[in-house]
C-alpha atoms as a PDB file:
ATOM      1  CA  UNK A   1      54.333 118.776  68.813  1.00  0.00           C
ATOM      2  CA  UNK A   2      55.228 120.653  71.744  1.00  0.00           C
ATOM      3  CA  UNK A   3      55.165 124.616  71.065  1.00  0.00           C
ATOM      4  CA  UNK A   4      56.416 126.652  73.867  1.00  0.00           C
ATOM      5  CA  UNK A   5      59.557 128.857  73.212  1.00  0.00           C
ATOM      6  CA  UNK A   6      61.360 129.638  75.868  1.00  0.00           C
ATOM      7  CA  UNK A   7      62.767 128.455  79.445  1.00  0.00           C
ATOM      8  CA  UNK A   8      65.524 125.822  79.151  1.00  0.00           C
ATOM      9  CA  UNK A   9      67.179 126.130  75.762  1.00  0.00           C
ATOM     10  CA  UNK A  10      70.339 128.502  76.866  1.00  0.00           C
ATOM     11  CA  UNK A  11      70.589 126.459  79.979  1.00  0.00           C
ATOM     12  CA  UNK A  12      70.580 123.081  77.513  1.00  0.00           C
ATOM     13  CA  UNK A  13      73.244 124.474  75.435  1.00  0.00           C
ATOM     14  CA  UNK A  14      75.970 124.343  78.700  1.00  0.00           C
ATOM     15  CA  UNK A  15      75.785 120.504  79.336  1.00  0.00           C
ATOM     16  CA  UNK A  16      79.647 119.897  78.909  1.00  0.00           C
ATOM     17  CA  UNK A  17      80.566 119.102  75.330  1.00  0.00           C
ATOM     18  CA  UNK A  18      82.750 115.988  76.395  1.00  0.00           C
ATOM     19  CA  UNK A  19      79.559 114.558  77.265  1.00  0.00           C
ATOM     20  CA  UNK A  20      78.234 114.368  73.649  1.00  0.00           C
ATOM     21  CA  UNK A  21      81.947 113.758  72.215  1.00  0.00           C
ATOM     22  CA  UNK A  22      81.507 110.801  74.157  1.00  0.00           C
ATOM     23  CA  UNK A  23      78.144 109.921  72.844  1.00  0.00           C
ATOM     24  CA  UNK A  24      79.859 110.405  69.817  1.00  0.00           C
ATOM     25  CA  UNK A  25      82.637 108.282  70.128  1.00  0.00           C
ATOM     26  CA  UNK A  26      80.058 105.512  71.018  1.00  0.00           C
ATOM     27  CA  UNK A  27      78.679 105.850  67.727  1.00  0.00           C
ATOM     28  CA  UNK A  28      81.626 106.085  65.493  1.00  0.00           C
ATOM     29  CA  UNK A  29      84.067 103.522  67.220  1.00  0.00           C
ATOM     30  CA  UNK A  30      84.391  99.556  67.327  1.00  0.00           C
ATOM     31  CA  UNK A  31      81.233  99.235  69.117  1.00  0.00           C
ATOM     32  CA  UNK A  32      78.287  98.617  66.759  1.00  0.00           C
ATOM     33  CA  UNK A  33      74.583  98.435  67.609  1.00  0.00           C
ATOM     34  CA  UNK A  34      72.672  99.216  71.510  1.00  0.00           C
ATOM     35  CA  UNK A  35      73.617  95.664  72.352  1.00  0.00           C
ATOM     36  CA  UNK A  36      77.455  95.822  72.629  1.00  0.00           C
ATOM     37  CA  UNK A  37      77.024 100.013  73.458  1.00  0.00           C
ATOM     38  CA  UNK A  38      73.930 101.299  74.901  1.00  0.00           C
ATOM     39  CA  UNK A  39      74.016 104.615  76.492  1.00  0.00           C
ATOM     40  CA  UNK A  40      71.102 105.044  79.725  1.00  0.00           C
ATOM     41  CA  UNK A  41      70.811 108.834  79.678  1.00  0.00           C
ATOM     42  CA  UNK A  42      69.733 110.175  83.999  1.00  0.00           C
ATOM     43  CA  UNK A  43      68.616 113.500  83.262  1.00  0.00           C
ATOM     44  CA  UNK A  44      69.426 114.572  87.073  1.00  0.00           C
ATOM     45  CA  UNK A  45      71.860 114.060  89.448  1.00  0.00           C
ATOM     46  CA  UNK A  46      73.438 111.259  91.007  1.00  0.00           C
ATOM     47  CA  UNK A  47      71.917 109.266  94.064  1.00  0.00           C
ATOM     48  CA  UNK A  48      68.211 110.394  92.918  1.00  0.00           C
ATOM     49  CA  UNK A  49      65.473 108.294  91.587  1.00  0.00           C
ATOM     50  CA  UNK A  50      66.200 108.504  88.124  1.00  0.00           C
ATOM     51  CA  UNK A  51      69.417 108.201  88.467  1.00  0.00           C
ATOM     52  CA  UNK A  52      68.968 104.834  90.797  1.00  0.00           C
ATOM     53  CA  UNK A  53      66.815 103.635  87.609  1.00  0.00           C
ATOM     54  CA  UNK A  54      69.372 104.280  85.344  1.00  0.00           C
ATOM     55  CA  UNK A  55      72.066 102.218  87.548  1.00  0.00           C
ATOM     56  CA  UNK A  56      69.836  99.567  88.669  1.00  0.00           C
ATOM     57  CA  UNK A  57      69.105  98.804  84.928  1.00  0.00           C
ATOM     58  CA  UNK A  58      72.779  99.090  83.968  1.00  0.00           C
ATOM     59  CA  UNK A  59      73.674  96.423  86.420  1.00  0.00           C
ATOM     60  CA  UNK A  60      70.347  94.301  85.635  1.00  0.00           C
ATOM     61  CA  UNK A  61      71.723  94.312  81.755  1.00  0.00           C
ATOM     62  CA  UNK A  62      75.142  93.846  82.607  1.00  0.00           C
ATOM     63  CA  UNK A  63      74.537  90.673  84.874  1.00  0.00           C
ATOM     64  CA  UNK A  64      71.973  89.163  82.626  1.00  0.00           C
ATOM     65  CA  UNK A  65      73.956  89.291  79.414  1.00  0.00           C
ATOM     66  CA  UNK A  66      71.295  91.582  77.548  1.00  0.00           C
ATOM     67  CA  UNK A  67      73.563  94.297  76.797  1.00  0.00           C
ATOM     68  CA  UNK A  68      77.620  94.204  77.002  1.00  0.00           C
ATOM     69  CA  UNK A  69      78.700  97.278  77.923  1.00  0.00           C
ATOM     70  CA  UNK A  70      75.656  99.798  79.248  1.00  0.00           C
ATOM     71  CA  UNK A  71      77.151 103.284  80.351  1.00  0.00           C
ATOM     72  CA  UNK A  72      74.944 105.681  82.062  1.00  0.00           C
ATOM     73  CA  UNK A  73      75.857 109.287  81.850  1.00  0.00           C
ATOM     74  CA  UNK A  74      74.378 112.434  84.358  1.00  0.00           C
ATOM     75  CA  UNK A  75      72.305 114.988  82.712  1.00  0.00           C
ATOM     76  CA  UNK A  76      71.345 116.855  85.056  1.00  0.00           C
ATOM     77  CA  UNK A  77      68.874 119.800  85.466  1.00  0.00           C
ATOM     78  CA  UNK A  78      65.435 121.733  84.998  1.00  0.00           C
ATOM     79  CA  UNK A  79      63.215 118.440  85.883  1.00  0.00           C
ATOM     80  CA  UNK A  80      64.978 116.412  83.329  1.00  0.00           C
ATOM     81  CA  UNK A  81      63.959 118.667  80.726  1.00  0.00           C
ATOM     82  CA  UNK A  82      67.997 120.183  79.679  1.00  0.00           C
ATOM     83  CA  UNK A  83      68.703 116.123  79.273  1.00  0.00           C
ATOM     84  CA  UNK A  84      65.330 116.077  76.971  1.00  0.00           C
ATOM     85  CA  UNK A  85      66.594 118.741  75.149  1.00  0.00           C
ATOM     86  CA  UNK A  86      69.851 116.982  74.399  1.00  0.00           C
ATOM     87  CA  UNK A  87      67.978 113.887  73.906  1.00  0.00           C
ATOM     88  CA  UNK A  88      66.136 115.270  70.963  1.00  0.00           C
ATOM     89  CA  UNK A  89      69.202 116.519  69.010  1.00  0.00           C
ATOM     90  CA  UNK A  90      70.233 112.869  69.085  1.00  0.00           C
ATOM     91  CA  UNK A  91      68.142 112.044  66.190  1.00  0.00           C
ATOM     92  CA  UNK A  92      68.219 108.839  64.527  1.00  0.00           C
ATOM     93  CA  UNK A  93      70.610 107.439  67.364  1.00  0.00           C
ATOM     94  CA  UNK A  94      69.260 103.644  68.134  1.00  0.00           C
ATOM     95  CA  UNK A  95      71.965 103.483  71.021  1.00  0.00           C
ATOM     96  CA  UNK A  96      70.651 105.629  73.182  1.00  0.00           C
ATOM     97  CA  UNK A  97      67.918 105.327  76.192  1.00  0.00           C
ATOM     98  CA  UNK A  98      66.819 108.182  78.889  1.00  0.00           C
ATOM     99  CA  UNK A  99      65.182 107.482  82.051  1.00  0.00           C
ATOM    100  CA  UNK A 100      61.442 109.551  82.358  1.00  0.00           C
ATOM    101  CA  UNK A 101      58.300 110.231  84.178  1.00  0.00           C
ATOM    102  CA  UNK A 102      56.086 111.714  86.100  1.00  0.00           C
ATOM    103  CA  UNK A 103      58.604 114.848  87.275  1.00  0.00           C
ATOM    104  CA  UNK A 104      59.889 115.441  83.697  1.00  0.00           C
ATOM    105  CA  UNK A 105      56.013 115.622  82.520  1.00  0.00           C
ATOM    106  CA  UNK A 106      55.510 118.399  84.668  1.00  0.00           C
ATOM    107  CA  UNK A 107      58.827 119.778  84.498  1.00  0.00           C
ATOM    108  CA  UNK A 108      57.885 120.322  80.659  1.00  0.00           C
ATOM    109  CA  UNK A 109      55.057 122.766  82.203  1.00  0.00           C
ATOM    110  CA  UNK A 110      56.833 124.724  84.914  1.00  0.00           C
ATOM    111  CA  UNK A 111      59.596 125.181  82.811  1.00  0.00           C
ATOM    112  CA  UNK A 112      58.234 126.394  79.799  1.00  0.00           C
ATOM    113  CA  UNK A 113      60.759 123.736  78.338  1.00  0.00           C
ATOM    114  CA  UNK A 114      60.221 123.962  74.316  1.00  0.00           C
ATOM    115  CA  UNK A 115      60.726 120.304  73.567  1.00  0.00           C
ATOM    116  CA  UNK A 116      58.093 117.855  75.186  1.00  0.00           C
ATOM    117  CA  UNK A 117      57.623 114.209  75.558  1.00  0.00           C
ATOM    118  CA  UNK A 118      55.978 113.885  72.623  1.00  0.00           C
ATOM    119  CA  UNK A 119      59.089 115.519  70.601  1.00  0.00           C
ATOM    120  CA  UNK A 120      60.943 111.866  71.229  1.00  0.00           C
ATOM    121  CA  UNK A 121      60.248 108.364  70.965  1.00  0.00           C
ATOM    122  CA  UNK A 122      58.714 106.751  74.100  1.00  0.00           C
ATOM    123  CA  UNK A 123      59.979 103.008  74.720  1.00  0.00           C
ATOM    124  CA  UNK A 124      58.592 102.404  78.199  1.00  0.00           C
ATOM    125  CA  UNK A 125      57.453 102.611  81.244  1.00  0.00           C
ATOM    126  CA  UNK A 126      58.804 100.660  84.297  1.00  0.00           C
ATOM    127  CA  UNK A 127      58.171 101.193  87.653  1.00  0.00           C
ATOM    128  CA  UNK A 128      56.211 102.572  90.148  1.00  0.00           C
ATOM    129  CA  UNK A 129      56.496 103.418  93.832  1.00  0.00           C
ATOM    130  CA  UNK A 130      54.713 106.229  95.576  1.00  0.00           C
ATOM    131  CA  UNK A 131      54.962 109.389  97.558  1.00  0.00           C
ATOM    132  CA  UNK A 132      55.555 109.527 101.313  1.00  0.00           C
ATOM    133  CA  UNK A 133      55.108 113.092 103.799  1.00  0.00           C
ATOM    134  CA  UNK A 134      57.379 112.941 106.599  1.00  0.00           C
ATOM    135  CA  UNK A 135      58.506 115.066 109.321  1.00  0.00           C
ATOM    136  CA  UNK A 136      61.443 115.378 111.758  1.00  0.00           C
ATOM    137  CA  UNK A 137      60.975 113.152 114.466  1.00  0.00           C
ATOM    138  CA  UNK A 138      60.276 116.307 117.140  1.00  0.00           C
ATOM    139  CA  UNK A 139      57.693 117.639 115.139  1.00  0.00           C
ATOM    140  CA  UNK A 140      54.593 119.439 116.521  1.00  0.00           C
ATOM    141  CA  UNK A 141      52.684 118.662 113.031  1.00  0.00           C
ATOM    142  CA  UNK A 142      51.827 114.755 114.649  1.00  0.00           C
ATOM    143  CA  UNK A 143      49.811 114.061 111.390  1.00  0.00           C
ATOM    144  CA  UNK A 144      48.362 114.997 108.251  1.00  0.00           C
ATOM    145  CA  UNK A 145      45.163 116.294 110.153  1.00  0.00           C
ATOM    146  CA  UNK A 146      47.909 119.057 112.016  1.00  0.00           C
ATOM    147  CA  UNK A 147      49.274 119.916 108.529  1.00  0.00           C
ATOM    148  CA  UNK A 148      46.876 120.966 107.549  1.00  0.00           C
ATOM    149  CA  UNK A 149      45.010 123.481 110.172  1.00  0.00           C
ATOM    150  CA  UNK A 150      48.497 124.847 110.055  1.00  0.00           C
ATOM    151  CA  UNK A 151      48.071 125.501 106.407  1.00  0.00           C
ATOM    152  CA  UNK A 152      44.686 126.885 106.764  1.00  0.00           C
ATOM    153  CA  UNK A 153      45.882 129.326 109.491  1.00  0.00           C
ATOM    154  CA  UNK A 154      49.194 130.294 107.685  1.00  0.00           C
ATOM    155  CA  UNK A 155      50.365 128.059 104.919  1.00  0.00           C
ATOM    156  CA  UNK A 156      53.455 130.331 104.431  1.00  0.00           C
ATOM    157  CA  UNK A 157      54.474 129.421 107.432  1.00  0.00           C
ATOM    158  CA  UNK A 158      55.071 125.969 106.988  1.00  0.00           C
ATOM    159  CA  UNK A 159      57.765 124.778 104.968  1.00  0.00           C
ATOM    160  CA  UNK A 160      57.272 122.019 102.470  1.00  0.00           C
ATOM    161  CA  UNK A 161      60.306 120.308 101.213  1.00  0.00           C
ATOM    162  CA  UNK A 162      60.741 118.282  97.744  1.00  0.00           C
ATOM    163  CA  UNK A 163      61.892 117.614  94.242  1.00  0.00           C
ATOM    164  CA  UNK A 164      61.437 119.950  91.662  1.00  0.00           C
ATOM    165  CA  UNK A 165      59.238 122.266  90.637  1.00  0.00           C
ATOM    166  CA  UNK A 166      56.339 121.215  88.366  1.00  0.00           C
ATOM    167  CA  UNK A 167      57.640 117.537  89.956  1.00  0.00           C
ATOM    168  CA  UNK A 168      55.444 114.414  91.363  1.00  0.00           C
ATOM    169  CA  UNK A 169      56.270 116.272  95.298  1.00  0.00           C
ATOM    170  CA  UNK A 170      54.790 119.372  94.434  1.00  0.00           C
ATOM    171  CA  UNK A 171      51.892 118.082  92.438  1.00  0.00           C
ATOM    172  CA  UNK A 172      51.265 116.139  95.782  1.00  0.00           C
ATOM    173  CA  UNK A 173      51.380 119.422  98.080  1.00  0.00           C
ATOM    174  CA  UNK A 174      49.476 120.797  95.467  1.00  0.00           C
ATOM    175  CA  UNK A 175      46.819 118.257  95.137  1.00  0.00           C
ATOM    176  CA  UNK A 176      46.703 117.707  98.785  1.00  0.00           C
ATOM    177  CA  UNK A 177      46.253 121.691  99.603  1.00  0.00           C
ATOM    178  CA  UNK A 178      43.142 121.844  96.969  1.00  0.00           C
ATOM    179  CA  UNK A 179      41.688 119.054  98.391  1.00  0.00           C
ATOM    180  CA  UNK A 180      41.322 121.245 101.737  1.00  0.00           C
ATOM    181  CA  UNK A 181      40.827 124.250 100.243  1.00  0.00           C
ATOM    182  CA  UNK A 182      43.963 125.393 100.917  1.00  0.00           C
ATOM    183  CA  UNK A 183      45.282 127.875  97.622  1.00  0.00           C
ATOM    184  CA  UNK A 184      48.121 125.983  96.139  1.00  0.00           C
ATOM    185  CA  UNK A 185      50.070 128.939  95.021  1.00  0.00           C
ATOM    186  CA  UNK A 186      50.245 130.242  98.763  1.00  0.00           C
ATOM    187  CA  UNK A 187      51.989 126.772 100.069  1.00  0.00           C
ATOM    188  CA  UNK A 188      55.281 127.231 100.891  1.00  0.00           C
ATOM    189  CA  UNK A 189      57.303 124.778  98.717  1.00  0.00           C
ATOM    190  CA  UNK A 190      61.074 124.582  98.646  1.00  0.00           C
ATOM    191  CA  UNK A 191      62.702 122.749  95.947  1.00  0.00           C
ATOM    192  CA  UNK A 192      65.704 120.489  96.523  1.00  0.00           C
ATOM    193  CA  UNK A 193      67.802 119.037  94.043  1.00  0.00           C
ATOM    194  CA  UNK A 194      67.670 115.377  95.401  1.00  0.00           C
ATOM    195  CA  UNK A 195      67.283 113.316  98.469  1.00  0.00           C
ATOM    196  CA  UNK A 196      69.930 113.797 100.585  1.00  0.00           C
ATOM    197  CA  UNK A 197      69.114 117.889 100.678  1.00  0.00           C
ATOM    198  CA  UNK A 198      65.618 117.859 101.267  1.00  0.00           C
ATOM    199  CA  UNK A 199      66.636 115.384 104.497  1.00  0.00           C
ATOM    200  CA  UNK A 200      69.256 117.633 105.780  1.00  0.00           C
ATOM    201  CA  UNK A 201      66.606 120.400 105.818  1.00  0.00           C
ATOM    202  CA  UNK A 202      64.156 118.173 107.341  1.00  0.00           C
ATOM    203  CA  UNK A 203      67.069 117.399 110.130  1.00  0.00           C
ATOM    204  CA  UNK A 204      68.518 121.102 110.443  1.00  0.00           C
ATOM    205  CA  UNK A 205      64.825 122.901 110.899  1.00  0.00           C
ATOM    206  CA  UNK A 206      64.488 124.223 107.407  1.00  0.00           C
ATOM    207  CA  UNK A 207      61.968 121.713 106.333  1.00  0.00           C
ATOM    208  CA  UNK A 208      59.096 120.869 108.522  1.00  0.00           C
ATOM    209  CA  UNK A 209      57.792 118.793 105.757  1.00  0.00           C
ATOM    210  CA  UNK A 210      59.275 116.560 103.589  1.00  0.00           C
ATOM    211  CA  UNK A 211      57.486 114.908 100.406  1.00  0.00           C
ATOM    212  CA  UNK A 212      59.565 112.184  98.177  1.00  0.00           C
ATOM    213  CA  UNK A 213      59.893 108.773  97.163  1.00  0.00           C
ATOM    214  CA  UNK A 214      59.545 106.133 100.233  1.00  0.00           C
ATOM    215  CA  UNK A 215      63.160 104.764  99.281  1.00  0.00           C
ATOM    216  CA  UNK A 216      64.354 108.727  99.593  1.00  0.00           C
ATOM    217  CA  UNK A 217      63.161 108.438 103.291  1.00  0.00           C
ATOM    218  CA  UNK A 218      62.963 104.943 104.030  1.00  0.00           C
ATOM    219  CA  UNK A 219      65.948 104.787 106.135  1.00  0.00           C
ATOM    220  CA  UNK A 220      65.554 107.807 108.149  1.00  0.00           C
ATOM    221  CA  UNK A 221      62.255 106.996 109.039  1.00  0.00           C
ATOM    222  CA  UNK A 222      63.281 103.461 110.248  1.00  0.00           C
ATOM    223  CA  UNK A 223      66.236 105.029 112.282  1.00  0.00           C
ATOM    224  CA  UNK A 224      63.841 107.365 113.710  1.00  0.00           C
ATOM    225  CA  UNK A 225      65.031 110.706 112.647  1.00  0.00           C
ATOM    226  CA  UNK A 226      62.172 111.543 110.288  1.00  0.00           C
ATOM    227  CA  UNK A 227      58.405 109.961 110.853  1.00  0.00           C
ATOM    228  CA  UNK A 228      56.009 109.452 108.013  1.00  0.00           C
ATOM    229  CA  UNK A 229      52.306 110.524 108.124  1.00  0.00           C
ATOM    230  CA  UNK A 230      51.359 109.537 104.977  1.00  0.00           C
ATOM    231  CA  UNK A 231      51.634 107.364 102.008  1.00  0.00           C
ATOM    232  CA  UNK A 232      49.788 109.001  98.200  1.00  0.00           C
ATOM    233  CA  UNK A 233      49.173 105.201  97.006  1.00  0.00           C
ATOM    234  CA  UNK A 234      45.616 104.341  95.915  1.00  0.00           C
ATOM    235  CA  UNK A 235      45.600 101.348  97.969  1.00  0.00           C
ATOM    236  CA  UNK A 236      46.798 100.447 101.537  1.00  0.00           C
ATOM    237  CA  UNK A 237      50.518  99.774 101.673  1.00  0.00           C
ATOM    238  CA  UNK A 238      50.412  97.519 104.981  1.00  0.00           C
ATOM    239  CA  UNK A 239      54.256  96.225 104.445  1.00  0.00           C
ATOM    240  CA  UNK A 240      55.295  99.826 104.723  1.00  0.00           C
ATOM    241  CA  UNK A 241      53.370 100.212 107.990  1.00  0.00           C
ATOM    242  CA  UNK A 242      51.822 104.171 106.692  1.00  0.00           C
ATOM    243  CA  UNK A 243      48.684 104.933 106.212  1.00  0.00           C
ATOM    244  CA  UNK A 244      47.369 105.960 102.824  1.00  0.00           C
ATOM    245  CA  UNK A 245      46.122 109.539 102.204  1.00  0.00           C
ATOM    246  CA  UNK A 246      42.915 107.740 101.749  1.00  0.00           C
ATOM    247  CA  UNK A 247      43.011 105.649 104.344  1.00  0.00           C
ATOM    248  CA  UNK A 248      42.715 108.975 106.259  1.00  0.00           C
ATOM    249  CA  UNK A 249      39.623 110.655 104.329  1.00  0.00           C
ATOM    250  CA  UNK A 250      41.712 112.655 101.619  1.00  0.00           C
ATOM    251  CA  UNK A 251      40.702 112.037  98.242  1.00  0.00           C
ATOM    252  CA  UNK A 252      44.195 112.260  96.525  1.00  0.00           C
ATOM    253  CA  UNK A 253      46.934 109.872  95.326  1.00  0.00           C
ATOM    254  CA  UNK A 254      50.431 110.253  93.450  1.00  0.00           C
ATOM    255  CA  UNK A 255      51.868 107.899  92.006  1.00  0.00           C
ATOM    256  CA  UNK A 256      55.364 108.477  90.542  1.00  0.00           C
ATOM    257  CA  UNK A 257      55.828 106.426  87.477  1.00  0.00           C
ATOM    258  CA  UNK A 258      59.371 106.251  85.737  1.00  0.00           C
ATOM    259  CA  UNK A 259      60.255 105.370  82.093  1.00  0.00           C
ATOM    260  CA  UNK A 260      62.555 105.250  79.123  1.00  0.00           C
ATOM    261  CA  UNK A 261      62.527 107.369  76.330  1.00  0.00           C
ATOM    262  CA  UNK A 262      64.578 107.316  73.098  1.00  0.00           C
ATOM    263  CA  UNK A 263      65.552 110.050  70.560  1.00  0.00           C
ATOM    264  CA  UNK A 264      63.299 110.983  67.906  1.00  0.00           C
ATOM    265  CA  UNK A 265      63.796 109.483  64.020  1.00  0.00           C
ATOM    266  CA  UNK A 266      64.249 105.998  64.838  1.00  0.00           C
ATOM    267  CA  UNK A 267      63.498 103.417  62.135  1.00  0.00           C
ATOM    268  CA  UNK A 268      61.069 100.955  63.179  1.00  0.00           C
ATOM    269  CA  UNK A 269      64.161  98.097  63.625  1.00  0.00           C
ATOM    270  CA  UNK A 270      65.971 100.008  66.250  1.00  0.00           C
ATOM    271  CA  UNK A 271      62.899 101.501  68.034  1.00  0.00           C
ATOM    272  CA  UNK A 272      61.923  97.652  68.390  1.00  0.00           C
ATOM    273  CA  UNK A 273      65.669  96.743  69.730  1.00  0.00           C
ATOM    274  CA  UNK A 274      65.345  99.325  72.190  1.00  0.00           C
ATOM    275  CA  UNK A 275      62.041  97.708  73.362  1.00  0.00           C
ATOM    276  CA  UNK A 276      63.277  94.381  73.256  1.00  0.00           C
ATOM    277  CA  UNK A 277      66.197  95.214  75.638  1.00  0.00           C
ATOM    278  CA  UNK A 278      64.272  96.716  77.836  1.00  0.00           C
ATOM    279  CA  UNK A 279      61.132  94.474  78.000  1.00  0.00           C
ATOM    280  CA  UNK A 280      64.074  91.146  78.214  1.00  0.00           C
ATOM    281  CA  UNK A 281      65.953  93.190  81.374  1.00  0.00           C
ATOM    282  CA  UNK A 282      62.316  93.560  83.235  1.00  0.00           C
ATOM    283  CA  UNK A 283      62.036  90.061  83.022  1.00  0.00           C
ATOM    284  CA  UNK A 284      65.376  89.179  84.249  1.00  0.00           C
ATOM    285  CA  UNK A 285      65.701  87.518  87.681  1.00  0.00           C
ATOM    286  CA  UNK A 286      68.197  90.483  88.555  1.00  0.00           C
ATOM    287  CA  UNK A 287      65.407  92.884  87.864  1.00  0.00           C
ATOM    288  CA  UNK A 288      62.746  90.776  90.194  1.00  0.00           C
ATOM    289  CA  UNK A 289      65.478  91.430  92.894  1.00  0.00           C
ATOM    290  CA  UNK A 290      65.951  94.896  92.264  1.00  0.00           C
ATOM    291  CA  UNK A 291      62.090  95.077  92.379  1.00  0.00           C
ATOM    292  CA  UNK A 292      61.968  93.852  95.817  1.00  0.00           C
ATOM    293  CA  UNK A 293      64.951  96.101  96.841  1.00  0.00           C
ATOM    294  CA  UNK A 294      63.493  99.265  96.072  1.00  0.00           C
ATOM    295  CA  UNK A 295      59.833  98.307  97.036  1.00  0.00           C
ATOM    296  CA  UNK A 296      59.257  99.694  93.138  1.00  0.00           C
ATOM    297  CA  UNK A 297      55.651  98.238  91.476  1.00  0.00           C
ATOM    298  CA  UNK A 298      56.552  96.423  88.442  1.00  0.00           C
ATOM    299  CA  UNK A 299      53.766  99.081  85.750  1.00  0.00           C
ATOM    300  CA  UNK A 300      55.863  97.876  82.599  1.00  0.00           C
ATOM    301  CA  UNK A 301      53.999  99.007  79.480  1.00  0.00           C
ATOM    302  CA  UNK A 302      55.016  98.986  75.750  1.00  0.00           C
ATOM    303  CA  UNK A 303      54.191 100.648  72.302  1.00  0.00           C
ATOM    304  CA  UNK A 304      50.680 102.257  71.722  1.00  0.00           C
ATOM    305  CA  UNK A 305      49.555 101.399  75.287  1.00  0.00           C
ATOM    306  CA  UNK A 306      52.547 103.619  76.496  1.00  0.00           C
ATOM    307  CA  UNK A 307      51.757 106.553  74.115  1.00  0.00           C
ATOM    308  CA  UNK A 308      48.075 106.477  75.205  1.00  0.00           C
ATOM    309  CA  UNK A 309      49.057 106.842  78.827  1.00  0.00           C
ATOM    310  CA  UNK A 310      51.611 109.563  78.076  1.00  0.00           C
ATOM    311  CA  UNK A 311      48.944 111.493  76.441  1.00  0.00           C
ATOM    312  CA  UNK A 312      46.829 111.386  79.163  1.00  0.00           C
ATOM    313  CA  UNK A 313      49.762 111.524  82.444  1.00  0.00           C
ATOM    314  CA  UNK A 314      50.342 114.677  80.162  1.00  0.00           C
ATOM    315  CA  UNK A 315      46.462 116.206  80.307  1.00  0.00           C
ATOM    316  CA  UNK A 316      46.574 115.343  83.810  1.00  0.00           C
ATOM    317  CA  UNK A 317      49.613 116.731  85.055  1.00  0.00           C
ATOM    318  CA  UNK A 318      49.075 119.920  83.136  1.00  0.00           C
ATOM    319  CA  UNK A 319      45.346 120.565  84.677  1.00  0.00           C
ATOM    320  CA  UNK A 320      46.852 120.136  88.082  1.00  0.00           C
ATOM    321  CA  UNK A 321      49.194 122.763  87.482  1.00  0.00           C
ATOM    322  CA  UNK A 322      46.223 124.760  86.097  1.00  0.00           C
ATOM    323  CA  UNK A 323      44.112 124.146  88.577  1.00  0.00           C
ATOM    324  CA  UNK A 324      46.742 124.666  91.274  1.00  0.00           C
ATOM    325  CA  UNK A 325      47.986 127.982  89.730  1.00  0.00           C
ATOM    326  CA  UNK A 326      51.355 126.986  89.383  1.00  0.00           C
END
């Protein structure tokens, strides 16, 4: 059980209360069971990653028939950890699923949040896709090698843009600047609350690097505003035309992995629904296409498997943070 005691609960208490009136409603009205009313929880804002997972499944149940009538509701804040906390005062509710991973994990950390992962009931993971550094298109910095002997002459001076804090960007920076010997606490990251903010910094000067998902980029790099140094994948990513970080002689990789969680107290017949709708939706032609869309890696994993990994995605992310100082 996860014991730290402070950070996010006051800040949890203010998501609005029409939100859970609604959740509510869900659960006391005509509707009966996750098939005909299944809530999909995006513990951030819209247009980001999680929130792009929530909708993409939404419209993947929808088409296929699994689910009637999926709703996803906005949750946004603290790394996902203010929509964890509301997610664990659901107890017992079998109509309910919220999108996870890899920023939430460390979220937990830098936040101090005091309910973890392993407070709620994971159902599973589903996708991957990986990290990308860009910079504007008139940078100086012409490749990873240039980032960093300007971090090892001043890495205040250089200012990384991302998700965040405790999230898969910064674990990147973080990973990237011990790797050179480069202290992680002195790297000059600036959190952004999604996408479209960390590129308007990139374009207005004050960004000169950018770190997020390849989708969160994709387009400006193929219009040519923003150019990509590097991909964090372990393995070369030729459709995407970047090199990996290990492609050019850093020993690091980040993936970003994104899941569904469930609140805690479920009785083994609705934490099995929940899996089922999930595990038929992933193999739904609708979800091969949304696949392919979003360049995502299908990493679908289910029941004791799932928890194992958690456990460890948890270790891991924590010693980072450890190691990095952060």
């Amino acid at each position: 059980m996860h014991q730290r005691v402070k950070g996010v609960v006051g800040v949890a208490l203010l998501v609005p209360l029409v939100l859970l009136a609604a959740w509510d409603a869900r659960s006391t009205g005509t509707l009966s069971g996750a098939r005909s009313g299944l809530t999909i929880i995006a513990p951030a804002s819209p247009g980001g990653g999680w929130d792009t997972l929530a909708r993409q499944l939404q419209a993947a149940m929808r088409e296929a028939g699994v689910v009637t009538n999926p709703q996803v509701v906005n949750v946004p804040g603290a790394a996902g950890t203010i929509g964890l906390a509301q997610l664990q005062e659901m107890e017992g509710r079998g109509d309910v699923l919220m999108v996870t991973g890899t920023v939430m994990v460390g979220g937990v950390e830098i936040n101090d949040s005091p309910v973890g992962i392993d407070d709620v009931t994971p159902i599973a993971r589903t996708t991957d896709d990986y990290e990308v550094l860009v910079v504007p298109a008139d940078s100086p910095l012409r490749s990873v090698d240039d980032l960093v002997a300007a971090w090892r002459e001043d890495p205040g001076a250089v200012a990384v843009g991302g998700g965040s804090l405790g999230g898969t960007d910064q674990l990147l920076a973080a990973q990237l600047a011990l790797a050179v010997d480069v202290p992680a606490t002195e790297v000059n990251y600036i959190a952004y609350s999604g996408g479209g903010e960390a590129i308007q910094a990139l374009l207005s000067g004050a960004s000169d690097v950018g770190i997020s998902g390849w989708n969160e980029f994709a387009d400006q790099v193929e219009a040519g505003t923003l150019r990509a140094l590097a991909v964090s994948a372990p393995e070369p990513q030729p459709e995407l035309g970047v090199p990996t970080l290990y492609e050019l002689g850093y020993d690091v990789h980040q993936g970003n992995w994104r899941g569904l969680l469930a609140p805690p107290g479920l009785d083994e017949e609705d934490r099995q629904e929940l899996t089922d709708i999930v595990t038929e939706t992933l193999a739904t032609p609708e979800w091969r296409e949304t696949l392919e869309r979003n360049r995502w890696v299908d990493s679908q994993l289910v029941g004791e498997e799932l928890t194992t990994f958690i456990d460890e995605e948890v270790a891991r992310v924590r010693a980072i943070l450890e190691e990095a100082g952060l």
